[in-house]
C-alpha atoms as a PDB file:
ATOM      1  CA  UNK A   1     102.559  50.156  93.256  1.00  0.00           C
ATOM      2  CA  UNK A   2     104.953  53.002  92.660  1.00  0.00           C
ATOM      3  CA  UNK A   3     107.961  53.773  94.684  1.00  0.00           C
ATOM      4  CA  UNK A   4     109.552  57.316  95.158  1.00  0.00           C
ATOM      5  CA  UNK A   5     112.644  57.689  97.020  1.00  0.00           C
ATOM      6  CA  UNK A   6     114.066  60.691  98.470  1.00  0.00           C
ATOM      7  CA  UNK A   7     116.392  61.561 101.564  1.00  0.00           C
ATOM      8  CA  UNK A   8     115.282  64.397 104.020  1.00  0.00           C
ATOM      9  CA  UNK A   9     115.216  66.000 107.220  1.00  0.00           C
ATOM     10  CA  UNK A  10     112.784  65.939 110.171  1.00  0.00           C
ATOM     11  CA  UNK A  11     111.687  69.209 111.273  1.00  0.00           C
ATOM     12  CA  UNK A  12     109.444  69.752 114.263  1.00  0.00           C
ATOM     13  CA  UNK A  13     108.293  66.210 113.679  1.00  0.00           C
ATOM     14  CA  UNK A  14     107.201  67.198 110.007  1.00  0.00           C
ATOM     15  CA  UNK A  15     109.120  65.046 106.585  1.00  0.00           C
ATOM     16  CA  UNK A  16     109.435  67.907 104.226  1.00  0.00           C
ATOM     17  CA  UNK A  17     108.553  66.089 100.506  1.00  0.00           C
ATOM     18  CA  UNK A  18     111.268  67.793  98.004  1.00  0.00           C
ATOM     19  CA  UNK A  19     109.475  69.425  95.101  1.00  0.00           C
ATOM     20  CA  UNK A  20     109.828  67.413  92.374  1.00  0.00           C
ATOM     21  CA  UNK A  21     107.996  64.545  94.232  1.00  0.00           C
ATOM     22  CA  UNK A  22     105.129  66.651  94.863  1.00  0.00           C
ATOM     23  CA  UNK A  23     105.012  67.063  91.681  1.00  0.00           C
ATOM     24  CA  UNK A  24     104.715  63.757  90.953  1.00  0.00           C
ATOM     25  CA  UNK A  25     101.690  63.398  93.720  1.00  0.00           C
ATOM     26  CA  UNK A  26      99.498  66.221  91.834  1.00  0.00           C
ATOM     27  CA  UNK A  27      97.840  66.477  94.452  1.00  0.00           C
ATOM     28  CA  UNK A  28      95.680  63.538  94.382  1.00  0.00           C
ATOM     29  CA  UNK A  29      94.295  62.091  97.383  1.00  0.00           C
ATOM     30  CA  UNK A  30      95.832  58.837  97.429  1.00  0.00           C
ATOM     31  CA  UNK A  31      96.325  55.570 100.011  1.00  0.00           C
ATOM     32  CA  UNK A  32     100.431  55.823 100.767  1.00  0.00           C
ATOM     33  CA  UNK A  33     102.581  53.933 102.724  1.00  0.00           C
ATOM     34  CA  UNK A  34     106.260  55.510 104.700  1.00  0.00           C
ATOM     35  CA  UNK A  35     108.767  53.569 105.376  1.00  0.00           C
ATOM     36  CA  UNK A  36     111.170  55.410 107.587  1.00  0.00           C
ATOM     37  CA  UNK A  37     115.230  54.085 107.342  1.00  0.00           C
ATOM     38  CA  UNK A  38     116.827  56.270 109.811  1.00  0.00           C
ATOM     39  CA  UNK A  39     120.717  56.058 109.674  1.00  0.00           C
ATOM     40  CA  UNK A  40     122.266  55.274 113.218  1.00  0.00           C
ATOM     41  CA  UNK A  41     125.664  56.134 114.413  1.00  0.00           C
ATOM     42  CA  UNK A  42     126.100  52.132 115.379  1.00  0.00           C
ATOM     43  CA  UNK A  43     125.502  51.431 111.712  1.00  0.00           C
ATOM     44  CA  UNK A  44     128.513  53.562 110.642  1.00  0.00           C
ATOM     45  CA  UNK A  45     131.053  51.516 113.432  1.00  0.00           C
ATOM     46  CA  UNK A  46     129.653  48.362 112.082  1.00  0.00           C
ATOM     47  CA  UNK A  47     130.179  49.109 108.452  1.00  0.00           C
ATOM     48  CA  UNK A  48     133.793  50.041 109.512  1.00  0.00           C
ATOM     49  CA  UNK A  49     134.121  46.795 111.470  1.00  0.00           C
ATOM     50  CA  UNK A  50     133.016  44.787 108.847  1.00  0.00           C
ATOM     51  CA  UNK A  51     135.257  46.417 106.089  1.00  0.00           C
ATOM     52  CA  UNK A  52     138.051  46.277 107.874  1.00  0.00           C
ATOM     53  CA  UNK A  53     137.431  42.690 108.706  1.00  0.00           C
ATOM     54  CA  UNK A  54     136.829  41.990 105.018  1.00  0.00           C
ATOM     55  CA  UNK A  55     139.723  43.786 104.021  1.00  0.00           C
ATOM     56  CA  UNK A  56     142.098  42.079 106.404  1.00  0.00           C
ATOM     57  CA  UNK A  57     141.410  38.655 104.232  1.00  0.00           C
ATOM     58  CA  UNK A  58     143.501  40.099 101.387  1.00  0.00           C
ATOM     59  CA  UNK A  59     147.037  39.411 101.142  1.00  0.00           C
ATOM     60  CA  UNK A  60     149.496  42.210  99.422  1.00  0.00           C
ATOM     61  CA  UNK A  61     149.936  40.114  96.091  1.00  0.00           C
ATOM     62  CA  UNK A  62     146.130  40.411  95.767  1.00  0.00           C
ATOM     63  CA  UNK A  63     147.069  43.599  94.568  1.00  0.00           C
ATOM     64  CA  UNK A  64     148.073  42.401  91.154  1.00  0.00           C
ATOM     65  CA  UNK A  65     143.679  42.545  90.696  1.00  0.00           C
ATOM     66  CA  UNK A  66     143.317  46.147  91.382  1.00  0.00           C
ATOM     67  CA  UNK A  67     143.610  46.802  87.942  1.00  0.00           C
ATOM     68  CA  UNK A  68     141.637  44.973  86.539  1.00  0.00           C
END
């Protein structure tokens, strides 16, 4: 199996395929499977909650690593 990834927009319920995948399709009628990862606004809070939670573990003199 061969993956292709690609980010896009849905239009009037339609996922426009970018060029250079269709490309890669030449136009062959083949079995494919779509797996849809739609990015949620609650995602975004947790990410910050979770950094920001992470974060707050360090201590200043951890800073000495941040060159490295």
């Amino acid at each position: 199996m061969k993956a292709l990834e690609f980010s896009t927009r849905i239009a009037d319920n339609n996922i426009e395929i970018p060029e250079y995948i269709r490309l890669q399709l030449k136009n062959e009628s083949k079995q494919i499977k779509v797996i849809l990862l739609i990015q949620e606004s609650e995602d975004s809070e947790w990410e910050k909650e979770t950094t920001q939670q992470f974060l707050n573990g360090y201590d200043a003199a951890d800073s000495v690593y941040d060159n490295y």
